[in-house]
Structure formats: C-alpha cells, structure tokens
C-alpha atoms as a PDB file:
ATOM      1  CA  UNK A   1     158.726-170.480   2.001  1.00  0.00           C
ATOM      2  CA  UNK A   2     159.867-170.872   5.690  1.00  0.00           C
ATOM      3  CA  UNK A   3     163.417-169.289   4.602  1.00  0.00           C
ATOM      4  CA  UNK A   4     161.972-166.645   2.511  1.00  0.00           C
ATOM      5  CA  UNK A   5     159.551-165.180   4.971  1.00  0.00           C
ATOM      6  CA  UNK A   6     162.524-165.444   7.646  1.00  0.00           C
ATOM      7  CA  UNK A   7     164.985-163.470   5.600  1.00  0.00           C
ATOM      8  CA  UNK A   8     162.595-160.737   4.683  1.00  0.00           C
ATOM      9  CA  UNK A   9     161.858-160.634   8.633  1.00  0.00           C
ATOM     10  CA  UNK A  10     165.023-160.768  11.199  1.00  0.00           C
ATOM     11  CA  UNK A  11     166.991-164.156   9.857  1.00  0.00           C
ATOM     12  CA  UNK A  12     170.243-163.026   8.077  1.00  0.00           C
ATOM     13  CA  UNK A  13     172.582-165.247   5.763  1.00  0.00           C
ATOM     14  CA  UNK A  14     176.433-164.407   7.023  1.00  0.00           C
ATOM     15  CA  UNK A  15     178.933-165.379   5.212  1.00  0.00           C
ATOM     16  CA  UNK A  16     182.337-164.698   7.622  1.00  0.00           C
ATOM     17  CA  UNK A  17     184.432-164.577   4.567  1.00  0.00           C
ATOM     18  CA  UNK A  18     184.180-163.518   1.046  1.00  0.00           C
ATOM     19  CA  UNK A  19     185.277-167.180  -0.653  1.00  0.00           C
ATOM     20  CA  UNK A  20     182.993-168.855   2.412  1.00  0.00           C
ATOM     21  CA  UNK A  21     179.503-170.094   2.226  1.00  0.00           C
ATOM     22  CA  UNK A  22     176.837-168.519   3.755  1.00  0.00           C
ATOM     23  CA  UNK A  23     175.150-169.537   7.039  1.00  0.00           C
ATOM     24  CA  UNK A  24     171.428-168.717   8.162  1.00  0.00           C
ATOM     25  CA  UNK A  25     170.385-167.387  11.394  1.00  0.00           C
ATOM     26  CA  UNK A  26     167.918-166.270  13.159  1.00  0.00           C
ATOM     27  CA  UNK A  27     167.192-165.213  16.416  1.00  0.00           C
ATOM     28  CA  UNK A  28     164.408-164.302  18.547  1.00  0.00           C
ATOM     29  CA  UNK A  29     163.118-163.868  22.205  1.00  0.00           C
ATOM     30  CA  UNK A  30     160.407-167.043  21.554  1.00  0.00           C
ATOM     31  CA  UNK A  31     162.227-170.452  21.947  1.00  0.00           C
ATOM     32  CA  UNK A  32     159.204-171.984  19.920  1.00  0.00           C
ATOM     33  CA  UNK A  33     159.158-169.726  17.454  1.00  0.00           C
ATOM     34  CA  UNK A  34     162.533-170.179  16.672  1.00  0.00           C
ATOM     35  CA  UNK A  35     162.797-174.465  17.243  1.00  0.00           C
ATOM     36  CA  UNK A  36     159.661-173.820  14.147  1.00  0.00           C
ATOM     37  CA  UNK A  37     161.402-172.010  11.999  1.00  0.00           C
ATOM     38  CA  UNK A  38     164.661-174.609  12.813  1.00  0.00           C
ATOM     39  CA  UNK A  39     162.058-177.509  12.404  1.00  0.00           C
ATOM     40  CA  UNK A  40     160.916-176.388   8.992  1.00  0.00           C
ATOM     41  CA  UNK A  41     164.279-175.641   7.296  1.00  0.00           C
ATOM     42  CA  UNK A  42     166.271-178.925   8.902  1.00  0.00           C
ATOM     43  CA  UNK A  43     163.890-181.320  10.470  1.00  0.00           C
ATOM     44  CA  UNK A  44     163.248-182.086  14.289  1.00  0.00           C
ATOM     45  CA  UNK A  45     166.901-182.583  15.167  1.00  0.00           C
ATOM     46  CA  UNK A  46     167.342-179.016  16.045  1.00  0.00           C
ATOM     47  CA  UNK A  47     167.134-178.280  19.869  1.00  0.00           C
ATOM     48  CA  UNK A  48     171.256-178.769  20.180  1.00  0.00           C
ATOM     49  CA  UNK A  49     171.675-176.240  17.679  1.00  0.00           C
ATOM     50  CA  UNK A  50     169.410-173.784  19.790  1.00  0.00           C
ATOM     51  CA  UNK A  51     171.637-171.259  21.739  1.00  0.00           C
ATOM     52  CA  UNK A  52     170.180-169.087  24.473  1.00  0.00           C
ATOM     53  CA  UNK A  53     171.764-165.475  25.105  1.00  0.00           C
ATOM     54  CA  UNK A  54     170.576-162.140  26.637  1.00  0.00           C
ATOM     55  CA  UNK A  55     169.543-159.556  24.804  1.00  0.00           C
ATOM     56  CA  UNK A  56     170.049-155.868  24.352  1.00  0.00           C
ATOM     57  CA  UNK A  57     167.523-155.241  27.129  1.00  0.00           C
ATOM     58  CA  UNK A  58     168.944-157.847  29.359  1.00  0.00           C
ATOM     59  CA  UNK A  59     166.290-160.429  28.310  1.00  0.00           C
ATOM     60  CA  UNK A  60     166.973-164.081  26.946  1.00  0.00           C
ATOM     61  CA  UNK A  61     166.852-164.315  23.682  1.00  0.00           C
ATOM     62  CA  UNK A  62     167.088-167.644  21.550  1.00  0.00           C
ATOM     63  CA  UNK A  63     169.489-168.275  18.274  1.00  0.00           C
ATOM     64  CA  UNK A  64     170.145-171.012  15.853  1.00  0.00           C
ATOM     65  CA  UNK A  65     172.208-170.558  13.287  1.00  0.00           C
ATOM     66  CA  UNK A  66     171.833-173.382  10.562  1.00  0.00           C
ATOM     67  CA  UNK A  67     175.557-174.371   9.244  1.00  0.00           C
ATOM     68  CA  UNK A  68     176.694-173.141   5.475  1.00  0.00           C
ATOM     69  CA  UNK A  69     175.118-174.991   2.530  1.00  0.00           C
ATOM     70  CA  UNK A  70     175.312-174.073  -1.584  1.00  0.00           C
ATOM     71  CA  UNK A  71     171.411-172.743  -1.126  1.00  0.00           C
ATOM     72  CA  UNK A  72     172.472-170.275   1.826  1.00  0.00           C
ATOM     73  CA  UNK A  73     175.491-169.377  -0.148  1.00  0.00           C
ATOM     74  CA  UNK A  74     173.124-169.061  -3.583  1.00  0.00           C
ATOM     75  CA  UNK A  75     170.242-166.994  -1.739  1.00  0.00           C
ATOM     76  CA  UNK A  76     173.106-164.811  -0.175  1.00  0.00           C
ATOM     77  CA  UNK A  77     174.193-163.200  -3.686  1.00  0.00           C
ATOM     78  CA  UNK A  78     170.597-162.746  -4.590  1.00  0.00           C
ATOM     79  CA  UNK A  79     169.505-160.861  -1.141  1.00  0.00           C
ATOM     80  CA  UNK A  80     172.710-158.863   0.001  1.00  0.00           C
ATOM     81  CA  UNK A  81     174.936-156.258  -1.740  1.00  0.00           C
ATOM     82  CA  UNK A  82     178.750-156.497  -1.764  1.00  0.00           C
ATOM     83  CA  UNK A  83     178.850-154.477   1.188  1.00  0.00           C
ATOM     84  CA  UNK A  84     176.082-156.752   3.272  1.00  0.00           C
ATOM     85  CA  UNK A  85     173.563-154.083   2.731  1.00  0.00           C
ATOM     86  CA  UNK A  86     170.351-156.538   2.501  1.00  0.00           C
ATOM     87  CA  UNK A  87     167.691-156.118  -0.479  1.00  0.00           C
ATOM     88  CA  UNK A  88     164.607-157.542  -1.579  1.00  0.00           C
ATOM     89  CA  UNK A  89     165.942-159.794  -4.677  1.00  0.00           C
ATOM     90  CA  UNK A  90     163.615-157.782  -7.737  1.00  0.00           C
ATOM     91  CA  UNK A  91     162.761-161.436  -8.871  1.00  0.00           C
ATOM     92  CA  UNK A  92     160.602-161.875  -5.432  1.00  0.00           C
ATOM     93  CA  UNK A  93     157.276-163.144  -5.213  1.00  0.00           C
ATOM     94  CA  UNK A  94     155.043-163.576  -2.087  1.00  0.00           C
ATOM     95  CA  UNK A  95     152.678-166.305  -1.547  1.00  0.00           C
ATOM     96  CA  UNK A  96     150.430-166.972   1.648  1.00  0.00           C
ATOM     97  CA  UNK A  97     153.135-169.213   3.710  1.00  0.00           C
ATOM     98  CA  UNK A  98     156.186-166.320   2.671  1.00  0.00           C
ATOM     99  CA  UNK A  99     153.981-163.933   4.125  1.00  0.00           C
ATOM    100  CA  UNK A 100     152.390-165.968   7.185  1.00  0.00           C
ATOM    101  CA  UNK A 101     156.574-166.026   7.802  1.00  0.00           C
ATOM    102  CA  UNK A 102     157.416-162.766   7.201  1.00  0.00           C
ATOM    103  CA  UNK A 103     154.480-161.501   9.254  1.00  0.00           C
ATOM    104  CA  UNK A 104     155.834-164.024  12.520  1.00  0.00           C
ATOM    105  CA  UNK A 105     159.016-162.350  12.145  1.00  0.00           C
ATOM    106  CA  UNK A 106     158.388-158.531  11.425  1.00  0.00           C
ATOM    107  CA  UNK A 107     154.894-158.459  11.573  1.00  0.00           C
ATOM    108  CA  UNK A 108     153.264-156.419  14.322  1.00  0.00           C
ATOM    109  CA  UNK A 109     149.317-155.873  14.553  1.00  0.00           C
ATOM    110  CA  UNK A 110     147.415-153.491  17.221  1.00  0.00           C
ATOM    111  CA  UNK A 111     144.389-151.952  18.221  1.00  0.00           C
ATOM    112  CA  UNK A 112     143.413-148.731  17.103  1.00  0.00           C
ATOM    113  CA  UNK A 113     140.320-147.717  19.328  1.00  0.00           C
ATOM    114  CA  UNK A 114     139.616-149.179  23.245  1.00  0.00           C
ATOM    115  CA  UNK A 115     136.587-150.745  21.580  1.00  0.00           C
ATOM    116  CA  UNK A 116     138.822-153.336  19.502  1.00  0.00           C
ATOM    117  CA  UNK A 117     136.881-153.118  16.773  1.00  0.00           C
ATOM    118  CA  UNK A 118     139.342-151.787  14.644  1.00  0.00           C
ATOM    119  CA  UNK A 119     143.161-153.163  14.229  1.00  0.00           C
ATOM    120  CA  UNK A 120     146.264-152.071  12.242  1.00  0.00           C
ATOM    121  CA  UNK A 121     148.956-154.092  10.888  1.00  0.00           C
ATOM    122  CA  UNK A 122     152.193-153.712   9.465  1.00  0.00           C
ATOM    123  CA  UNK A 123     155.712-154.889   8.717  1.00  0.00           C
ATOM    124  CA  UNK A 124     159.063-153.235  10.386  1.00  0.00           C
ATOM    125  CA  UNK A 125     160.906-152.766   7.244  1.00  0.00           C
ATOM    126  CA  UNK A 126     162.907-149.943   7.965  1.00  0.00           C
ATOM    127  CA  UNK A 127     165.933-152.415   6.807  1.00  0.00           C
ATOM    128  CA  UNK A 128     165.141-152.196   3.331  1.00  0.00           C
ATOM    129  CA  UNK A 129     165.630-148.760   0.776  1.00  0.00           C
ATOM    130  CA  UNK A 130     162.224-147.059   0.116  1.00  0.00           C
ATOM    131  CA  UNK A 131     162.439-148.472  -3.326  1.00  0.00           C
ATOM    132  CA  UNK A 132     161.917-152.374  -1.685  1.00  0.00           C
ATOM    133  CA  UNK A 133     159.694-151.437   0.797  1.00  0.00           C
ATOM    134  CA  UNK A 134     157.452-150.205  -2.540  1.00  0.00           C
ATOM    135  CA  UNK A 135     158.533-153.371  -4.299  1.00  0.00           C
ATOM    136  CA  UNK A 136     157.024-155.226  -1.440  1.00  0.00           C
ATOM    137  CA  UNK A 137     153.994-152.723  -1.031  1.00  0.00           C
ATOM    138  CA  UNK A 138     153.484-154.061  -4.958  1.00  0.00           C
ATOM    139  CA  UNK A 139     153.356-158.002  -4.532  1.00  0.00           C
ATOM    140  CA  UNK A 140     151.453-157.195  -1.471  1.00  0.00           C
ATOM    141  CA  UNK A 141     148.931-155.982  -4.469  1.00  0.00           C
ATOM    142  CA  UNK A 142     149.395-159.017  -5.948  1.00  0.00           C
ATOM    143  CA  UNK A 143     148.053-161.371  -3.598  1.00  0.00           C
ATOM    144  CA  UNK A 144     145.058-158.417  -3.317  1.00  0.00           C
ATOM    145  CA  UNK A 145     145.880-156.862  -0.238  1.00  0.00           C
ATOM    146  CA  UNK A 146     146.444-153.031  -0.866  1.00  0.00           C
ATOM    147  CA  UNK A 147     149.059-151.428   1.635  1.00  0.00           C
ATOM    148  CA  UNK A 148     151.184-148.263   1.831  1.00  0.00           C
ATOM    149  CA  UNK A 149     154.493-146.592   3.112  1.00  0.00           C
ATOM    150  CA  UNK A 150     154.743-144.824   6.637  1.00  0.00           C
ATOM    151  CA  UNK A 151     157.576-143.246   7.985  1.00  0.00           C
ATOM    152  CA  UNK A 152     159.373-145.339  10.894  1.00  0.00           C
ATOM    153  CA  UNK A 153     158.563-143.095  14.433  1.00  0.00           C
ATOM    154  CA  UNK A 154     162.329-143.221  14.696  1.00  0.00           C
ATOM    155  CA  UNK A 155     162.692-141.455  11.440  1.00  0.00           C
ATOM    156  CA  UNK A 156     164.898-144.205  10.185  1.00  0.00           C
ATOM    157  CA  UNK A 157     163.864-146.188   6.751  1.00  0.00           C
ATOM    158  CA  UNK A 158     159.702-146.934   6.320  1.00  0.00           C
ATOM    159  CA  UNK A 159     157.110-149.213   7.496  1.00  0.00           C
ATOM    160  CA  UNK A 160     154.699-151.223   4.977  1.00  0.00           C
ATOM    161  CA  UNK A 161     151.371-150.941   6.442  1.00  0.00           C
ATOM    162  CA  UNK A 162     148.228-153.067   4.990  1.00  0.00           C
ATOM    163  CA  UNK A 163     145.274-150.808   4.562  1.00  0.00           C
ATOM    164  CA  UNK A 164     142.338-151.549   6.576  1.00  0.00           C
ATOM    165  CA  UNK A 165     140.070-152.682   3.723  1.00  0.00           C
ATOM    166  CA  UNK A 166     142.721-155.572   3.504  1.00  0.00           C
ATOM    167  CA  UNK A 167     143.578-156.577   7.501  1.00  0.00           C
ATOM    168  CA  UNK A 168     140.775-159.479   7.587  1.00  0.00           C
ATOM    169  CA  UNK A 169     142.043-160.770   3.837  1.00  0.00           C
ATOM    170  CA  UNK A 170     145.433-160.785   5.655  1.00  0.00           C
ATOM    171  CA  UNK A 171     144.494-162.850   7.803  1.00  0.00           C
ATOM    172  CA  UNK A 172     142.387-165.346   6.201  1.00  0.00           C
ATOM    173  CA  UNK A 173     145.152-165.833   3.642  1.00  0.00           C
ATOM    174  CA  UNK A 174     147.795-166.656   6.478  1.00  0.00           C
ATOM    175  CA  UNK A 175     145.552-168.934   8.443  1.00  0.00           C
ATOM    176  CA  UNK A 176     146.384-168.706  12.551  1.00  0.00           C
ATOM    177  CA  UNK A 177     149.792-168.577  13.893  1.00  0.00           C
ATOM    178  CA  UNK A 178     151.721-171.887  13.746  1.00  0.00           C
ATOM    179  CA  UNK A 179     153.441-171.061  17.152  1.00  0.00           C
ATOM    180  CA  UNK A 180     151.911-170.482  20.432  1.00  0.00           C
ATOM    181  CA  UNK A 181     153.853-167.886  21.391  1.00  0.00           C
ATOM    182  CA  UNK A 182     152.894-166.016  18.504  1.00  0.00           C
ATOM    183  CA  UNK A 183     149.277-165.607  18.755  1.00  0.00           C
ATOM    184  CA  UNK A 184     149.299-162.245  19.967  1.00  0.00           C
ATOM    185  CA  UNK A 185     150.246-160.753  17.082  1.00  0.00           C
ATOM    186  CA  UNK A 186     146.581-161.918  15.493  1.00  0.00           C
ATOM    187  CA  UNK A 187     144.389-158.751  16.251  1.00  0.00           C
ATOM    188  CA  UNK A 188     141.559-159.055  14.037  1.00  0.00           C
END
C-alpha cells in the first residue's frame, strides 16, 4: 500500500536498461517523510541509503532509491509505457492506506476563506492522461468520496479535486498524517 500510494504520487520505478530490473525511488524535501516511506517498504535499516541533494530551487532535498528487485521490475511493466510515459495500471484499486500515501506525496489541501471554515483538497496529477486522472476520479467514487477534474493553473495535464461534500470523509478514512513533517497538509 506504501509503494502504491508512492508511485501514484512522486516515487518512480527506473529501470536504466531495457533487459535490467527496475529500481524505486523517491525523493522529497522531508527527510522523515522519506526514512517512512524507506521504513515501510525495507525495514529500519534505511538511513545509509538516504542521500541528501539540492533541489531545483537551491533547497535540500532527500532521496532513497531502493535497489532492483522482481516486484519493482513486475510493477514497472504494469505502471509505465515502453517509452517511460507513466499510467495508472486499469486493474488499480484504492484503499484508505493507498490513498493516505498518495495524498503524503501529491496531496495538497488549503483554505478557501480567511475564516478557515472551509478547505479544498486535491491531488497534482498533471502526470497522468485525462483518461487516468478520470480513472482515478472513479475509484475515488468507490471508496465514496465524489471528486472532479480541474485544469492545472499551468495549463499542463489536470488536477483531481475531492468535492467538498467529501473533504471530512477524506480525512476520516486516512486517519492523521504518519509523519510530522506532514501535518500541514491536514486542513480540515
């Protein structure tokens, strides 16, 4: 469930060469978030494997990238096209943990009035074809939260958005955020 809601978020599978197995990693500008996800998918010996960098903006940023195994190399062919183009596998299904995941990684919640009585959340999915973001927009349904497509601000690819009869559902179905550094995504 960890890797699931990782992949659908920022973690990639890379496989360097087309006979190699594939590799997981994930970055992210949270060291505890990402020693978590590490944690979950390999155990607690994962702080060597840790790498700190700078990002894009000149910020650190923290990677681990998790060495190749058959299951990277098996969930590789189901979530990426021949050429690397990642998809939403059409034999998906979301549960609470996927989603608590997917929501860590891509997830992004905010206020929409200085009161703070009302909140929006959504998913940055501008990755995917419009066709998986309304594949996901439909096992969103499934777990009874009711959602729709916006168009990114950039103009590039959509957003799935949860509607606002569904944002305290949300978040009773993916309990509080399992990482400290997280917790300010939960505006509810």
């Amino acid at each position: 469930n960890v890797f699931y809601g990782s992949i659908l978020g920022d973690a990639c599978l890379i496989r360097r060469n087309k006979n190699g197995l594939a590799s997981f990693s994930k970055s992210n500008i949270n060291y505890d978030h990402v020693r978590f996800v590490g944690s979950e998918l390999c155990g607690d010996l994962v702080d060597d494997r840790i790498k700190e960098g700078i990002n894009d903006a000149g910020n650190p940023v923290f990677k681990i990238t998790l060495k190749c195994c058959e299951m990277f190399d098996v969930e590789h062919k189901r979530w990426y096209l021949e050429d690397k183009t990642k998809i939403v596998p059409k034999d998906f299904q979301l549960n609470a943990e996927i989603l608590l995941h997917w929501f860590l990684d891509d997830g992004h919640s905010s206020w929409k009035n200085k009161q703070k009585t009302r909140s929006a959340v959504g998913f940055s999915t501008e990755s995917f074809t419009k066709t998986d973001c309304l594949f996901l927009c439909d096992l969103l349904d499934n777990l009874h939260l009711k959602s729709y497509l916006g168009k990114s601000h950039g103009g590039f690819g959509y957003k799935v958005f949860l509607r606002a009869c569904s944002i305290i559902d949300f978040f009773d179905l993916i309990g509080p955020s399992p990482v400290a550094s997280m917790e300010y995504k939960w505006k509810y």
